[in-house]
C-alpha atoms as a PDB file:
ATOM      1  CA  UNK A   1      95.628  79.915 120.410  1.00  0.00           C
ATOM      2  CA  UNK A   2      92.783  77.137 118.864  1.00  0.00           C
ATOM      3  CA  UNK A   3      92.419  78.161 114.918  1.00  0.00           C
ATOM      4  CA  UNK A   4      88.653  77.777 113.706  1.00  0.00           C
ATOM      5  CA  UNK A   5      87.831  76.226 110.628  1.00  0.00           C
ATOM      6  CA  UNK A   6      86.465  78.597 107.646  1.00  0.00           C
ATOM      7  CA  UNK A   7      83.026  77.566 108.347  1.00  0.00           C
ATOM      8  CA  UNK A   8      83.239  78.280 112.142  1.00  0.00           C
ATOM      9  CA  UNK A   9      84.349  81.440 111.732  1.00  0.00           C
ATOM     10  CA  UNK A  10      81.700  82.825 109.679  1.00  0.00           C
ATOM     11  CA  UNK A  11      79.107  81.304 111.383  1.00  0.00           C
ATOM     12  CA  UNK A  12      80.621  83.731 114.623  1.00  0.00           C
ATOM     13  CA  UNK A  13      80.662  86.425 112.401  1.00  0.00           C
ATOM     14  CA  UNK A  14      77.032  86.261 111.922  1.00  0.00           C
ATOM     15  CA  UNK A  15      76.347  85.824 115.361  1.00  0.00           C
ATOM     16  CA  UNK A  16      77.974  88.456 116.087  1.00  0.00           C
ATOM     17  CA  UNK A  17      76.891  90.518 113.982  1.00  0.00           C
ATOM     18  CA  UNK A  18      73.262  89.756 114.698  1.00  0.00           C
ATOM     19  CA  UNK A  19      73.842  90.999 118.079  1.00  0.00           C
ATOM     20  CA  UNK A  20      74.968  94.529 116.294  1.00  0.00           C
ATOM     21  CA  UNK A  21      71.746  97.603 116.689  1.00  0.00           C
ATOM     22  CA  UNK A  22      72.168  99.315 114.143  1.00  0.00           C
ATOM     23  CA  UNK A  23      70.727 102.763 113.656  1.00  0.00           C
ATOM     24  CA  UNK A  24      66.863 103.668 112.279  1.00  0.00           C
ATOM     25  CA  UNK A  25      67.467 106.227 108.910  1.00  0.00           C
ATOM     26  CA  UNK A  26      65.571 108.860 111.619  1.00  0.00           C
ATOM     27  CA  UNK A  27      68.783 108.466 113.512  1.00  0.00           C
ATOM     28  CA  UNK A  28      71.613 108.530 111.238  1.00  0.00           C
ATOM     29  CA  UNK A  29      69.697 111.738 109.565  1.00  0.00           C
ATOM     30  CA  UNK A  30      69.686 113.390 113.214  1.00  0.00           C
ATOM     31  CA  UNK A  31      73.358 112.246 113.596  1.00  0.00           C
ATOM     32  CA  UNK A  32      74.544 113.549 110.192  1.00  0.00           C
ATOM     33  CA  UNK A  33      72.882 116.759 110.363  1.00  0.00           C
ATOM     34  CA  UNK A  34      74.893 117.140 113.883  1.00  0.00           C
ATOM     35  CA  UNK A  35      78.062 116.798 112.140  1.00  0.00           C
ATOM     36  CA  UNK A  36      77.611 119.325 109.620  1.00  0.00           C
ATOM     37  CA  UNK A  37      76.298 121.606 112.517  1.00  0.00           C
ATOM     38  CA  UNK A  38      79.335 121.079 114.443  1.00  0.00           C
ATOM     39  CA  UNK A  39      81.548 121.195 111.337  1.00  0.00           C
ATOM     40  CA  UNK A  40      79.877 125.178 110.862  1.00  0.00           C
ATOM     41  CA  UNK A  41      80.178 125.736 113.908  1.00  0.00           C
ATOM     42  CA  UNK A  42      83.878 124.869 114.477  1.00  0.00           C
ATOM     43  CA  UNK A  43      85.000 126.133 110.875  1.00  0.00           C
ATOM     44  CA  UNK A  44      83.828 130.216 111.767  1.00  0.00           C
ATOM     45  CA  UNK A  45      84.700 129.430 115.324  1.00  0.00           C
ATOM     46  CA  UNK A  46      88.496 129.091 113.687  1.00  0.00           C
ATOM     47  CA  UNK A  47      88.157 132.073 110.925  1.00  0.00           C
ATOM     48  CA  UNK A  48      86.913 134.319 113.964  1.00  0.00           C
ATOM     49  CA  UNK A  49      90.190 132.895 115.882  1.00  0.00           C
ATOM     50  CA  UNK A  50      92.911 133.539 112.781  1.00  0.00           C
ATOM     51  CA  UNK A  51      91.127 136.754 111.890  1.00  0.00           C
ATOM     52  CA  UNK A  52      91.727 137.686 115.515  1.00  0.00           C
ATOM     53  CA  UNK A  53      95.592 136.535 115.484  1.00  0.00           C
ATOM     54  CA  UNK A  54      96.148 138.192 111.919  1.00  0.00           C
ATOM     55  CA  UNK A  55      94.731 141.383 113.288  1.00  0.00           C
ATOM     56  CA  UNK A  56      97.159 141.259 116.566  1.00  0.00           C
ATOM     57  CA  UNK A  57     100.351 140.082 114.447  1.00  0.00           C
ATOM     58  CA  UNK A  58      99.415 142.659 111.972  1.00  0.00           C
ATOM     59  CA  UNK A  59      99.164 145.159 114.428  1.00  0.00           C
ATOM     60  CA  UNK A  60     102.468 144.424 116.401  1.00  0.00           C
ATOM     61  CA  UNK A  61     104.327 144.124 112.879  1.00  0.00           C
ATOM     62  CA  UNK A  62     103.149 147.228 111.831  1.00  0.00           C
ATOM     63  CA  UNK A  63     103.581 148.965 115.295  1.00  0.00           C
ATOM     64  CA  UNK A  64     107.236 148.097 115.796  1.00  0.00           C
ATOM     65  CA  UNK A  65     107.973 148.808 112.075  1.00  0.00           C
ATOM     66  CA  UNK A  66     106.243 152.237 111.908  1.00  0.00           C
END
């Protein structure tokens, strides 16, 4: 493998770098209000789900116990 000089290197670096589209603000605000949407949505889709489980190992515990 050919090793670049210093000099080389960062001049690819900012080539390809310049290449790089990076996001407007309206677009990272869009994307990071997704996330915390998601992040609700998933977090009381998972309390529903272990509420759900407790409940059923609760009431097979109980059941066989009683």
């Amino acid at each position: 493998m050919a090793k670049t000089n210093p000099f080389d290197f960062i001049q690819q670096v900012r080539s390809e770098a310049a290449k790089v589209t990076w996001p407007t603000r309206k677009e990272t605000m869009i994307t990071t209000a997704m996330v915390f949407v998601m992040v609700v949505v998933a977090s009381v889709f998972f309390l529903v789900v272990d509420q759900a489980i407790g409940w059923g190992v609760r009431s097979v515990l109980l059941g066989l116990g009683g």
